[in-house]
PDB file of N, CA and C in Angstrom:
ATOM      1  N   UNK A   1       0.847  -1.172   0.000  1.00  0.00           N
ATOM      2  CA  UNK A   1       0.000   0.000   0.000  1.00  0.00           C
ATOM      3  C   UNK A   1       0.892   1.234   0.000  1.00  0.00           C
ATOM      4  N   UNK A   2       0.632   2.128  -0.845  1.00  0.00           N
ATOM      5  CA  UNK A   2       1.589   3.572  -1.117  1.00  0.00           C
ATOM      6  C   UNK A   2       0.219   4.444  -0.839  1.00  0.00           C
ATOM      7  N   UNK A   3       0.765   5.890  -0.229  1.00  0.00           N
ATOM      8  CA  UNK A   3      -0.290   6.798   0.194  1.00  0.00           C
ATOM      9  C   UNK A   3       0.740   7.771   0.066  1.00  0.00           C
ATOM     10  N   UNK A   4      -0.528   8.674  -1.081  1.00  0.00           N
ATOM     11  CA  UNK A   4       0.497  10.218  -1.657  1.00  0.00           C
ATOM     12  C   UNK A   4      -0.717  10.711  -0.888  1.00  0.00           C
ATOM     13  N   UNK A   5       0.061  11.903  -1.047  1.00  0.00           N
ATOM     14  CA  UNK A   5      -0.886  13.522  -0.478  1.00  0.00           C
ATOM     15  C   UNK A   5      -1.096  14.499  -1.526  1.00  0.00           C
ATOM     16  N   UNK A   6      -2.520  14.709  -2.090  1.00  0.00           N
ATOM     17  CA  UNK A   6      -2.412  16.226  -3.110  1.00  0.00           C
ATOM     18  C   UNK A   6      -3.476  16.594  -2.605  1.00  0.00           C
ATOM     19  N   UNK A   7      -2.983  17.922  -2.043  1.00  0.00           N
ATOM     20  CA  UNK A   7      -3.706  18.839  -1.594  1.00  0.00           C
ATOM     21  C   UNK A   7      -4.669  18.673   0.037  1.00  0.00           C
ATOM     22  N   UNK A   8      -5.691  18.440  -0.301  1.00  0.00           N
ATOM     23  CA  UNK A   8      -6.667  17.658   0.864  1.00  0.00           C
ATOM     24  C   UNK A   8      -7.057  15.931   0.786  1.00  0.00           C
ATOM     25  N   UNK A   9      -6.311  15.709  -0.363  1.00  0.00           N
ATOM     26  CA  UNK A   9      -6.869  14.611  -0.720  1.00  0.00           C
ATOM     27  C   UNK A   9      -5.700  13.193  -0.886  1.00  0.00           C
ATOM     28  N   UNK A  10      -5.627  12.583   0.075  1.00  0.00           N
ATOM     29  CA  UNK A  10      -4.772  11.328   0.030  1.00  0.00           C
ATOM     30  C   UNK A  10      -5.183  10.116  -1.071  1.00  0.00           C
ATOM     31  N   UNK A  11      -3.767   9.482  -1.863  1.00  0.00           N
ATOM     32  CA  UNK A  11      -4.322   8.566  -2.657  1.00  0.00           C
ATOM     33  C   UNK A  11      -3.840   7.561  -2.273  1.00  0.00           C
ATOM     34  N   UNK A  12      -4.704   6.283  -2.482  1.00  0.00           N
ATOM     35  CA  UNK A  12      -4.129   4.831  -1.534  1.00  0.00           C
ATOM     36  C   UNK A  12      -3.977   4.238  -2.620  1.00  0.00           C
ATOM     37  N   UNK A  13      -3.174   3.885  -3.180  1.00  0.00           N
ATOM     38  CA  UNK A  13      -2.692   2.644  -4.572  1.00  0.00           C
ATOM     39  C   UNK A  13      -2.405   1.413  -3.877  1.00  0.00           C
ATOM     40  N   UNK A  14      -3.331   0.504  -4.305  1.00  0.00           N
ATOM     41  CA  UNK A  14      -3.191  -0.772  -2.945  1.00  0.00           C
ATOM     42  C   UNK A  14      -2.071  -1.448  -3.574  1.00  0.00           C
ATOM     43  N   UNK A  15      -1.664  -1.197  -4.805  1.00  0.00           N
ATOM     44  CA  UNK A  15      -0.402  -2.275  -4.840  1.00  0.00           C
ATOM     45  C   UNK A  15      -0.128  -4.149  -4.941  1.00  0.00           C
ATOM     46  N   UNK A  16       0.523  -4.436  -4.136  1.00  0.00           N
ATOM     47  CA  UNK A  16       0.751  -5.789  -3.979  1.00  0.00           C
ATOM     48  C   UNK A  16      -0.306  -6.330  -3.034  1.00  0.00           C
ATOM     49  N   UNK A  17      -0.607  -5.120  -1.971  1.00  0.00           N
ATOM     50  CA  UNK A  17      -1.819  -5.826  -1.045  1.00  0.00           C
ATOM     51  C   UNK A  17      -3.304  -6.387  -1.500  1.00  0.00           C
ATOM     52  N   UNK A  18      -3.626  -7.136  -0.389  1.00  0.00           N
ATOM     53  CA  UNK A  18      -5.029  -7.218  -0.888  1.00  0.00           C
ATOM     54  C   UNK A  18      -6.430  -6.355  -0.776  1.00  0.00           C
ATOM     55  N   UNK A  19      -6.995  -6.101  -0.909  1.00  0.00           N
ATOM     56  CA  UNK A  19      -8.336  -5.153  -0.736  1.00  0.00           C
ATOM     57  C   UNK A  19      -8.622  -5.156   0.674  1.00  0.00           C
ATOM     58  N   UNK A  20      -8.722  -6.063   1.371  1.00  0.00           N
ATOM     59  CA  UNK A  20      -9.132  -6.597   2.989  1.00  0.00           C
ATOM     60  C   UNK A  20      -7.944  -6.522   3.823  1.00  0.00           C
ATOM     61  N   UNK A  21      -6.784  -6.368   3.118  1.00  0.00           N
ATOM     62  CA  UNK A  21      -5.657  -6.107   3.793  1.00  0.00           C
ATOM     63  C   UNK A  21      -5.691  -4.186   3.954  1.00  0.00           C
ATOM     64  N   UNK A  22      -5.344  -3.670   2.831  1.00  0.00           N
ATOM     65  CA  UNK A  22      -5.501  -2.468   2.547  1.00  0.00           C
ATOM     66  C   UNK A  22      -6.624  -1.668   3.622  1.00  0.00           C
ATOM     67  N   UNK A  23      -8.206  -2.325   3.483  1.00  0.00           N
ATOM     68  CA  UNK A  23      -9.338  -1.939   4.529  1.00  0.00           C
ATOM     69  C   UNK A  23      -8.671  -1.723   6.103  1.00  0.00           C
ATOM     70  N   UNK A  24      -7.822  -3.065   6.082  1.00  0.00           N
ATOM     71  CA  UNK A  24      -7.498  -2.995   7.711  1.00  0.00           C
ATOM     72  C   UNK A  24      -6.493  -2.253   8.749  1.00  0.00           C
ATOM     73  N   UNK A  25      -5.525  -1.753   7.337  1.00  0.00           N
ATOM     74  CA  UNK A  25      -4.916  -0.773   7.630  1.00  0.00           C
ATOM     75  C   UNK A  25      -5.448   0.624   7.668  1.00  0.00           C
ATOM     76  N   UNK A  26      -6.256   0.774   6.672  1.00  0.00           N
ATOM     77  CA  UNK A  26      -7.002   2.264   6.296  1.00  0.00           C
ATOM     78  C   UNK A  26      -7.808   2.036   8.285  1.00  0.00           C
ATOM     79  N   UNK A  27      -8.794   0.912   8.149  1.00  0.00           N
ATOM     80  CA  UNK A  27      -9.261   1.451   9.346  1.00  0.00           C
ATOM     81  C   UNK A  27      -7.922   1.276  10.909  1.00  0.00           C
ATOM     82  N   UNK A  28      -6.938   0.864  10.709  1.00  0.00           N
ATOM     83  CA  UNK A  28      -6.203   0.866  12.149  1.00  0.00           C
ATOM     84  C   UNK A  28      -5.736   2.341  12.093  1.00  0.00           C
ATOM     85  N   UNK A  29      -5.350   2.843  11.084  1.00  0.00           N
ATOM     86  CA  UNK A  29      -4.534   4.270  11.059  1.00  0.00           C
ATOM     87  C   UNK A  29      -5.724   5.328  11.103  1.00  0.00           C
ATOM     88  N   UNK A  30      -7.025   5.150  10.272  1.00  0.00           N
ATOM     89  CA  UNK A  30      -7.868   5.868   9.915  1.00  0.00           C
ATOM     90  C   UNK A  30      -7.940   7.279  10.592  1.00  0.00           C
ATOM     91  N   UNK A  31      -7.589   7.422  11.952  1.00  0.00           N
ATOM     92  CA  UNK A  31      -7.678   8.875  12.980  1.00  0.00           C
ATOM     93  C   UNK A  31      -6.651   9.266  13.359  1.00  0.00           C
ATOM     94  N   UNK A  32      -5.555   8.850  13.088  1.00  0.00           N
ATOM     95  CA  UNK A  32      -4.188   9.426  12.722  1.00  0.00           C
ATOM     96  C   UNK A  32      -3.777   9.833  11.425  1.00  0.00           C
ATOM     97  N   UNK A  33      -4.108   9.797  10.567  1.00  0.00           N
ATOM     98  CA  UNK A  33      -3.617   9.447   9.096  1.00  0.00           C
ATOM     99  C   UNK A  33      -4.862  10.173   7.814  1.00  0.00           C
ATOM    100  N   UNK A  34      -6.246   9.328   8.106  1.00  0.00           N
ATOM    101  CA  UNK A  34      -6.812   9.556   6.956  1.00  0.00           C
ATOM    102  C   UNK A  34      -8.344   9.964   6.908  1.00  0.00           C
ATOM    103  N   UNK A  35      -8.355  10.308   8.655  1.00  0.00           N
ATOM    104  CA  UNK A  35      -9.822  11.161   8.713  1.00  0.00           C
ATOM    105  C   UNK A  35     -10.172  12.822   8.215  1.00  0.00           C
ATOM    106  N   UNK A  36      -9.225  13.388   8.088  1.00  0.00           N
ATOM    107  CA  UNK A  36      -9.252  14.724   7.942  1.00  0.00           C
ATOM    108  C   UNK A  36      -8.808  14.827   6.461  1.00  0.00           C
ATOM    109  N   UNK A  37      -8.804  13.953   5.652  1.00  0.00           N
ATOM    110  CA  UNK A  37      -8.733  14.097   4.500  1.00  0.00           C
ATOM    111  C   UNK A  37      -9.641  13.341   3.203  1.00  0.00           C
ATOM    112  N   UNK A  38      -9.574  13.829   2.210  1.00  0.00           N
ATOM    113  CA  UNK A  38     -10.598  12.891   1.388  1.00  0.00           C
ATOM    114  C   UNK A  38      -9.195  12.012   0.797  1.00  0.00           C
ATOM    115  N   UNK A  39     -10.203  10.859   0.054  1.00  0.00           N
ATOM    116  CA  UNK A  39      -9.365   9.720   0.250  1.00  0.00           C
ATOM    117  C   UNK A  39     -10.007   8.913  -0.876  1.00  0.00           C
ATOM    118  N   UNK A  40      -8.816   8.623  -1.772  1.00  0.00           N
ATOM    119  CA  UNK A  40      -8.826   8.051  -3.276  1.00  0.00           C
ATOM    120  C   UNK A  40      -8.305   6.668  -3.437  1.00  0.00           C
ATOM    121  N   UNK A  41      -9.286   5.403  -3.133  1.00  0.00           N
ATOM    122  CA  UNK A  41      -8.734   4.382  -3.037  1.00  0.00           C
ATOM    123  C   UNK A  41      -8.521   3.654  -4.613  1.00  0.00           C
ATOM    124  N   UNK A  42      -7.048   3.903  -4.926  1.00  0.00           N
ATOM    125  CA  UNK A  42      -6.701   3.844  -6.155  1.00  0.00           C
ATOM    126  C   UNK A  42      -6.612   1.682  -6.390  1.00  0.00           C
ATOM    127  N   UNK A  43      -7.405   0.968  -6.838  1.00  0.00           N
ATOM    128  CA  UNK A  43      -7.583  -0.054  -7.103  1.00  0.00           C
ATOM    129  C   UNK A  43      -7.419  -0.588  -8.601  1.00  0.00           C
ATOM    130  N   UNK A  44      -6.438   0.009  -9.514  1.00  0.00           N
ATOM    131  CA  UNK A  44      -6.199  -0.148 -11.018  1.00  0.00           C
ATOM    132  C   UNK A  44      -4.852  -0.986 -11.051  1.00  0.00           C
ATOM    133  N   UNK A  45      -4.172  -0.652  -9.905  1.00  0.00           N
ATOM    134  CA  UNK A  45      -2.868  -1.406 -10.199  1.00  0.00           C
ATOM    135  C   UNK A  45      -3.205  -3.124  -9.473  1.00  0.00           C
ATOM    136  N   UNK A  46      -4.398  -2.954  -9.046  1.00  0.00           N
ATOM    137  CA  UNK A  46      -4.115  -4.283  -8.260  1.00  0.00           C
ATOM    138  C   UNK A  46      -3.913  -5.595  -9.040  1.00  0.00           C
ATOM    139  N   UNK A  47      -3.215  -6.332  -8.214  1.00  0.00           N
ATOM    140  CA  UNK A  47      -3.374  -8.099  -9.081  1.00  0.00           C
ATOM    141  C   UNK A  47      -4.545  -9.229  -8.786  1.00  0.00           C
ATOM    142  N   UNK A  48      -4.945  -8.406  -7.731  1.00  0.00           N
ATOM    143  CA  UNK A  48      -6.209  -8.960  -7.134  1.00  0.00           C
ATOM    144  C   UNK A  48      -7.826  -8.616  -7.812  1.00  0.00           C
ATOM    145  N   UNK A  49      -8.238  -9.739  -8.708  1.00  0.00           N
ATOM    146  CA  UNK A  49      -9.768  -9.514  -8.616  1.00  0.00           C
ATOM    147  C   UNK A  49     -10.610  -8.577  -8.288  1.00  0.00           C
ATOM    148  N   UNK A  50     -11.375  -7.452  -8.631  1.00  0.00           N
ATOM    149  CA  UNK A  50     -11.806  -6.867  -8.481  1.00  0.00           C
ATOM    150  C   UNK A  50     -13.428  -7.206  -8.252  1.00  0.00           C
ATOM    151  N   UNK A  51     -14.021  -7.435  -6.989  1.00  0.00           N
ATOM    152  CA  UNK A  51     -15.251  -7.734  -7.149  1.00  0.00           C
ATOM    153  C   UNK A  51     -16.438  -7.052  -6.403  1.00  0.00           C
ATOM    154  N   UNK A  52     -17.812  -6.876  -6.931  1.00  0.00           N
ATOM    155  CA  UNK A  52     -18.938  -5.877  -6.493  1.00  0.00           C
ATOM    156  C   UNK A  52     -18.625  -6.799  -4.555  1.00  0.00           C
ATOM    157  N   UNK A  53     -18.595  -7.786  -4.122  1.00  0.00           N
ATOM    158  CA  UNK A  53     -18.119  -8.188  -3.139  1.00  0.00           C
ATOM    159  C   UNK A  53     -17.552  -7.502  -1.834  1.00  0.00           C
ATOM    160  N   UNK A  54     -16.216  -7.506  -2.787  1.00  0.00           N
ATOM    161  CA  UNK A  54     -14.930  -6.781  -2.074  1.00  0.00           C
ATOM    162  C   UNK A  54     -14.970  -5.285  -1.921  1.00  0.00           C
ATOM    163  N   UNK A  55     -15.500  -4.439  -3.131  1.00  0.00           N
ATOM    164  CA  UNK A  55     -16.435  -3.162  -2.935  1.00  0.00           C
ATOM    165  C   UNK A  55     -16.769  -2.391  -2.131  1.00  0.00           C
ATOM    166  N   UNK A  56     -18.025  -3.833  -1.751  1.00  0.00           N
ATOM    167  CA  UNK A  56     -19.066  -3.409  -1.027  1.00  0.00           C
ATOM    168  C   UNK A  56     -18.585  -3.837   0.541  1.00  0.00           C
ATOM    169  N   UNK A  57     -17.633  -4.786   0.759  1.00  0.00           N
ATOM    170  CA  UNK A  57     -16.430  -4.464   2.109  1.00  0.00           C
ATOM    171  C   UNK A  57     -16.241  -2.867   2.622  1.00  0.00           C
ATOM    172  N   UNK A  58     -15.664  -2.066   1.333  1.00  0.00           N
ATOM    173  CA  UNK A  58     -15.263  -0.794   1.607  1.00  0.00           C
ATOM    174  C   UNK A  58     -16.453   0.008   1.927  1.00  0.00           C
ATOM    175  N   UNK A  59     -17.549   0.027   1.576  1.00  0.00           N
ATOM    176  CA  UNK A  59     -18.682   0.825   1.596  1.00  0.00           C
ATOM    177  C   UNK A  59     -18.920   0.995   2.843  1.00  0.00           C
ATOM    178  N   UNK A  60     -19.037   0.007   4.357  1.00  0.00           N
ATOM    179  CA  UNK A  60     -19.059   0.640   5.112  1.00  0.00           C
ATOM    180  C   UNK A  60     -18.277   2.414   6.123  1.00  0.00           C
ATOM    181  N   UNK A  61     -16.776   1.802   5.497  1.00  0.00           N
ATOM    182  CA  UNK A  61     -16.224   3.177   6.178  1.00  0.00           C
ATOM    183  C   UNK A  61     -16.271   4.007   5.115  1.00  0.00           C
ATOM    184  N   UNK A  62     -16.583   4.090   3.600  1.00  0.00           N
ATOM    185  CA  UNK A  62     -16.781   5.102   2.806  1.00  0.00           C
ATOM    186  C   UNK A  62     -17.930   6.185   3.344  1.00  0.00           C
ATOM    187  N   UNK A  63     -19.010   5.113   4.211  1.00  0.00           N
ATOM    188  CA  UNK A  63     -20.311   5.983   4.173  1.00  0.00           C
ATOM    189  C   UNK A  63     -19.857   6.539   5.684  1.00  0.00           C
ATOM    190  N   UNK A  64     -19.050   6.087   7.035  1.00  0.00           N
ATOM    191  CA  UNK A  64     -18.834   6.850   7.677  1.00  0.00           C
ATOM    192  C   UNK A  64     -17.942   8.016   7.092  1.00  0.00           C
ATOM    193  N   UNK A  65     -16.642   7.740   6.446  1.00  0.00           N
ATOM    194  CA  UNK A  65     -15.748   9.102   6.049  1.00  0.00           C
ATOM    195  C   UNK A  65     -17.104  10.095   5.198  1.00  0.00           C
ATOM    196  N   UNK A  66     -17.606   9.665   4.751  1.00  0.00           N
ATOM    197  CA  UNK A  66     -18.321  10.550   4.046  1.00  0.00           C
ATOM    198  C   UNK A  66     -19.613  11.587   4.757  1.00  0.00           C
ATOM    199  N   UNK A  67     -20.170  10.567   5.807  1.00  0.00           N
ATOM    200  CA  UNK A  67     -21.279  11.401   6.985  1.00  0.00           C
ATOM    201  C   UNK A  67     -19.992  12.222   8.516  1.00  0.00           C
ATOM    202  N   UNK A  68     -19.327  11.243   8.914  1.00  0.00           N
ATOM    203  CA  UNK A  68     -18.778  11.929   9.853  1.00  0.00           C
ATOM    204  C   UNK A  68     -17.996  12.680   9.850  1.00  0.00           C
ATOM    205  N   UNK A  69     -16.671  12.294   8.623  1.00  0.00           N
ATOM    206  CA  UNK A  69     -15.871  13.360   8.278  1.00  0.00           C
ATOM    207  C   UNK A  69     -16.564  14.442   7.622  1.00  0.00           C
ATOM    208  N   UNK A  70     -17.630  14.416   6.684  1.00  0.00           N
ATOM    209  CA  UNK A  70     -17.820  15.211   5.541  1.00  0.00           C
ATOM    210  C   UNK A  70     -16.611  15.532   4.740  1.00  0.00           C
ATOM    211  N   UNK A  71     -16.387  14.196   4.045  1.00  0.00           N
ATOM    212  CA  UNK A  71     -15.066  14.294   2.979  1.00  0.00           C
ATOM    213  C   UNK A  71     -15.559  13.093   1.725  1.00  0.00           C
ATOM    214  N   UNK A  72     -14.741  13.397   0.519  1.00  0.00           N
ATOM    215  CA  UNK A  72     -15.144  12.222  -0.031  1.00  0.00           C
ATOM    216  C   UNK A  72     -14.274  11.643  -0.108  1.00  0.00           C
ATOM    217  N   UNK A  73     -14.695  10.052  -0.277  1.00  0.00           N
ATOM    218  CA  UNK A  73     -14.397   8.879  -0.567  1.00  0.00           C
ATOM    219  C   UNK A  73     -14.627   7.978  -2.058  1.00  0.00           C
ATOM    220  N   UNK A  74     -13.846   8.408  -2.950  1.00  0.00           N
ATOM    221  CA  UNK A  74     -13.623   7.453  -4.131  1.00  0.00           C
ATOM    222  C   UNK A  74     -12.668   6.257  -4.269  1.00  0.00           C
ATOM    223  N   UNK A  75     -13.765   5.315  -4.404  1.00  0.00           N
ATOM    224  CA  UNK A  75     -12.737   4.448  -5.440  1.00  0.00           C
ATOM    225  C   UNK A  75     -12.591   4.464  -6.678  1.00  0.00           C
ATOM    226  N   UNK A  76     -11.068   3.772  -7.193  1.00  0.00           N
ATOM    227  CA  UNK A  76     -10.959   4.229  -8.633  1.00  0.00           C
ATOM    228  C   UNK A  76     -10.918   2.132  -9.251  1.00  0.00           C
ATOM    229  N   UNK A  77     -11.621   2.178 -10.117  1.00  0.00           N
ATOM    230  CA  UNK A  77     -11.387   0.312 -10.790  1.00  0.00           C
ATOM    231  C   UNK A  77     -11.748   0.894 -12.244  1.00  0.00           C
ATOM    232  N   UNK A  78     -11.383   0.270 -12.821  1.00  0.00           N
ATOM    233  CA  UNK A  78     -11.912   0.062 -14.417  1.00  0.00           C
ATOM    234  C   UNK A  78     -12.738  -1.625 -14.677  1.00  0.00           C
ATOM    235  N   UNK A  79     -12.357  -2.498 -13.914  1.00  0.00           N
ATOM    236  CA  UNK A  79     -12.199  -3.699 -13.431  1.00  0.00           C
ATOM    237  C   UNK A  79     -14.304  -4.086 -13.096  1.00  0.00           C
ATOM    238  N   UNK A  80     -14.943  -3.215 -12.950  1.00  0.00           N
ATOM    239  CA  UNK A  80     -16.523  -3.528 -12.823  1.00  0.00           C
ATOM    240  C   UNK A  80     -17.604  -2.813 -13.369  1.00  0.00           C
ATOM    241  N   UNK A  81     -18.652  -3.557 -13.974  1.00  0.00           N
ATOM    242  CA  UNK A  81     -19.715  -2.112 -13.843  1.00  0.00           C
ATOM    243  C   UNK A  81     -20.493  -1.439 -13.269  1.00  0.00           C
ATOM    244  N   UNK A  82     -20.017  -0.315 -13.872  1.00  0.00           N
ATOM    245  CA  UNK A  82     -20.191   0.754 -12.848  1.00  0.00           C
ATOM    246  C   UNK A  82     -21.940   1.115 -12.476  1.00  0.00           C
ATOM    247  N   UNK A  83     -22.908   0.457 -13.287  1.00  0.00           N
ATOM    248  CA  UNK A  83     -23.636   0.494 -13.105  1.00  0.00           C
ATOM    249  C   UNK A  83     -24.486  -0.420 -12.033  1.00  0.00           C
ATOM    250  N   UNK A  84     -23.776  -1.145 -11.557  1.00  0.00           N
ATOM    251  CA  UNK A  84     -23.964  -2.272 -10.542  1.00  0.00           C
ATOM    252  C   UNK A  84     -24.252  -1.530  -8.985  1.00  0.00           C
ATOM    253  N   UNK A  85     -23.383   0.187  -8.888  1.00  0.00           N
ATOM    254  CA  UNK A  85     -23.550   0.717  -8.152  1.00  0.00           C
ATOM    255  C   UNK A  85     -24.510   1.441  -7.167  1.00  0.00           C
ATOM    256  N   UNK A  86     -24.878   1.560  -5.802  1.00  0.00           N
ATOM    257  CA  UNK A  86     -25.695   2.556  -5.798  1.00  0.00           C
ATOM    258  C   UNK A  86     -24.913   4.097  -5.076  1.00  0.00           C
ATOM    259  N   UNK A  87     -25.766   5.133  -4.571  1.00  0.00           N
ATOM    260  CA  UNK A  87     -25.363   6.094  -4.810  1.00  0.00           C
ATOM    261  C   UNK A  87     -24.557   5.795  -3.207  1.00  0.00           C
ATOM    262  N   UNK A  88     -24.466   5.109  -2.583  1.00  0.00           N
ATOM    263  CA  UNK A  88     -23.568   5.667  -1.364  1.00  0.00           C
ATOM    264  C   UNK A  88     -22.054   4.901  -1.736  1.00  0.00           C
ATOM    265  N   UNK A  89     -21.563   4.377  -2.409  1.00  0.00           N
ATOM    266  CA  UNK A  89     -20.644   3.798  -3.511  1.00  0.00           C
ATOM    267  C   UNK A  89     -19.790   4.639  -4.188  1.00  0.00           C
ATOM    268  N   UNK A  90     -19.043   5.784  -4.187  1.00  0.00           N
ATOM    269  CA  UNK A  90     -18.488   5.902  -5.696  1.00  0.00           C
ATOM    270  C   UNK A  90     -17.799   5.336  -6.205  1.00  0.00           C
ATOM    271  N   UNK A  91     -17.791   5.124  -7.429  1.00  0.00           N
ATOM    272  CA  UNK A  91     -16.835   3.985  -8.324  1.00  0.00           C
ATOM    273  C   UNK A  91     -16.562   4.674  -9.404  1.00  0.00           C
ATOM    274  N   UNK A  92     -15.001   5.179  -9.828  1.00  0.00           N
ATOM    275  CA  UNK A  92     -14.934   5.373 -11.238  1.00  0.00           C
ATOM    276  C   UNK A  92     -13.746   4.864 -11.594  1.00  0.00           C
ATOM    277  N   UNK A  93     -14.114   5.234 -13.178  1.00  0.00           N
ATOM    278  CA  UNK A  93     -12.690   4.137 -13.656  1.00  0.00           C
ATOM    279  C   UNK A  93     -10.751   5.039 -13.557  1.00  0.00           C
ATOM    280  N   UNK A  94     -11.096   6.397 -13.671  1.00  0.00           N
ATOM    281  CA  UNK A  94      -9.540   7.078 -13.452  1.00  0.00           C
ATOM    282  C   UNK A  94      -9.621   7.932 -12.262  1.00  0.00           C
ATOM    283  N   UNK A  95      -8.220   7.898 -12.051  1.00  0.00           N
ATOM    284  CA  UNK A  95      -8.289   9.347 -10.772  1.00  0.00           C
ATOM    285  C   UNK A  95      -8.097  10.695 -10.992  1.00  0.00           C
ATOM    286  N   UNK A  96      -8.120  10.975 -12.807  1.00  0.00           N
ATOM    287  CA  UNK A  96      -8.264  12.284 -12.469  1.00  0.00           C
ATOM    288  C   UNK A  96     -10.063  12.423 -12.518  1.00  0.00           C
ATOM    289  N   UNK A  97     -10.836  11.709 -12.878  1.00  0.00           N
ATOM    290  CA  UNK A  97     -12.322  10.907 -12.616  1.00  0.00           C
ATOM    291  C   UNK A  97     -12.351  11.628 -10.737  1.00  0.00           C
ATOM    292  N   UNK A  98     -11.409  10.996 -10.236  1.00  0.00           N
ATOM    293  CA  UNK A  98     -11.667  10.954  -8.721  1.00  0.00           C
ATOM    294  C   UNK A  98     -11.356  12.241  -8.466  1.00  0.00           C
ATOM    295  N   UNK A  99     -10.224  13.267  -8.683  1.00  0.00           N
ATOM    296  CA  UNK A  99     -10.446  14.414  -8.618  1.00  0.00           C
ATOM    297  C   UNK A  99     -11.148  15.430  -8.808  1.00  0.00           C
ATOM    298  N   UNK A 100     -11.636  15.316  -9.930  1.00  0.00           N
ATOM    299  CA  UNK A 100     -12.901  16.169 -10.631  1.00  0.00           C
ATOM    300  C   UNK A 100     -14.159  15.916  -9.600  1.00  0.00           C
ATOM    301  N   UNK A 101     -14.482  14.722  -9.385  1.00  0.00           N
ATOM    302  CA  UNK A 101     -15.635  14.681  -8.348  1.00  0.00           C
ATOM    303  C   UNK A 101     -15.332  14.811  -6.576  1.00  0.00           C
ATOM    304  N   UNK A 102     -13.958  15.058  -6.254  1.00  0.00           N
ATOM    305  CA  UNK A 102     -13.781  15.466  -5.020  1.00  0.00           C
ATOM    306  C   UNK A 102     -13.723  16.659  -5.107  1.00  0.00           C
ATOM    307  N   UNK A 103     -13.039  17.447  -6.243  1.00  0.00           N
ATOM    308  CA  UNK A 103     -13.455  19.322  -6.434  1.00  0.00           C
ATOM    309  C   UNK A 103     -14.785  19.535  -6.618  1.00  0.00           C
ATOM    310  N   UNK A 104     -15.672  18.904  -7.152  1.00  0.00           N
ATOM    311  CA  UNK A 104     -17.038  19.099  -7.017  1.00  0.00           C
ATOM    312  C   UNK A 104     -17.646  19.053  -5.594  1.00  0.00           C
ATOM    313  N   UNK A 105     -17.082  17.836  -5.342  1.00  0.00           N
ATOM    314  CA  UNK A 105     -17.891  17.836  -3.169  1.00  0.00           C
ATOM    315  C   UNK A 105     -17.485  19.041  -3.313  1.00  0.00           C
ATOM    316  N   UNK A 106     -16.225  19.379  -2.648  1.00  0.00           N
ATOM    317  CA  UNK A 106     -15.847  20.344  -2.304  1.00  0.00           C
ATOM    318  C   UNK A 106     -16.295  21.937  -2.223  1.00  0.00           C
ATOM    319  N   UNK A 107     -16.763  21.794  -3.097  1.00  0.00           N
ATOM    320  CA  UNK A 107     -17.230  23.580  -3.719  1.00  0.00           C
ATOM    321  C   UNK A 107     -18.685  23.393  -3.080  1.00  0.00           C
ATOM    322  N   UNK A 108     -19.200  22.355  -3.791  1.00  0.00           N
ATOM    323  CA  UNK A 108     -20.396  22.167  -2.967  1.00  0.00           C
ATOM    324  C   UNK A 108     -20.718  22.292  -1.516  1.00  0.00           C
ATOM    325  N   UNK A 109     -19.889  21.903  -0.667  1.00  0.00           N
ATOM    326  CA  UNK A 109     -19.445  22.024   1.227  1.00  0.00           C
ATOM    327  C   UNK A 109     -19.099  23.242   1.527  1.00  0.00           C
ATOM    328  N   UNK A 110     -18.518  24.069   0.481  1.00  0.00           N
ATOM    329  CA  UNK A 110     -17.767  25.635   0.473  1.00  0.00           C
ATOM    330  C   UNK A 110     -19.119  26.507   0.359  1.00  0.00           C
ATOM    331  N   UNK A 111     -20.190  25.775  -0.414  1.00  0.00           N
ATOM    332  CA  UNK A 111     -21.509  26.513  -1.048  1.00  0.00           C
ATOM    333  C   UNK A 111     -22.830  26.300   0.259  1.00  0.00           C
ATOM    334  N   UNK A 112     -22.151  24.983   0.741  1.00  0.00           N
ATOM    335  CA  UNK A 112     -23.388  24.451   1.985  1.00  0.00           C
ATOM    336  C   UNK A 112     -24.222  24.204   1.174  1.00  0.00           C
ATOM    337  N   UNK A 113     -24.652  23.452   0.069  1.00  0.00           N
ATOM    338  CA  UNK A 113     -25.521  22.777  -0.696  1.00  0.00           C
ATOM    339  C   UNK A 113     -25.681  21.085  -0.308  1.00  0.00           C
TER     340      UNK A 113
END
C-alpha cells in the first residue's frame, strides 16, 4: 500500500496488497492518518480480482468518512460495472475521474448545498 498527499486529498494505490488487507490498515490508522482528508482508493494497479463483493467491504467506512468526516471517498477500478452501483458507492474508472468529483464535493461544502 503507497499513500500520496495532493492537496486535501490522500491517494491509496493498494499495490501488492489485498483489498481486505488495505481496509485494515485504512481502518487501524484511519484517525491518525486519513480522517481529515478525502481519500482516493486507487484499485487499477491491483493483481487482485476486483469484485462488487470486495467493494461493497469498503462501503461501510466510505459511508462513515463521508457522513462523519464530511469528505469524499472514491474508489478508482476500471475492473466492474459501474452500473452495478448505488449512490452511497463511488466507483470510477480514473483518478483524475476521482479528482474532478472530489473538487465538485468540495465547492459544494464551500456553497453548503
Amino acid at each position: 500500500m503507497k499513500v500520496t498527499e495532493k492537496g486535501h486529498t490522500k491517494v491509496i494505490q493498494i499495490g501488492t496488497d489485498t483489498i481486505a488487507g488495505v481496509l485494515q490498515k485504512i481502518t487501524a490508522q484511519y484517525q491518525a492518518l486519513f480522517m481529515d482528508y478525502n481519500l482516493v482508493i486507487d484499485l487499477s494497479g491491483s493483481q487482485e480480482e476486483v469484485t462488487e463483493d470486495k467493494l461493497e467491504a469498503i462501503e461501510e467506512l466510505a459511508i462513515e468518512h463521508m457522513e462523519e468526516a464530511n469528505k469524499s471517498f472514491v474508489i478508482v477500478t476500471e475492473a466492474v460495472n459501474f452500473n452495478d452501483f448505488d449512490g452511497d458507492l463511488i466507483v470510477v474508472p480514473t483518478k483524475q475521474e476521482a479528482f474532478d468529483l472530489i473538487e465538485m464535493d468540495e465547492i459544494q461544502r464551500d456553497l453548503e448545498l
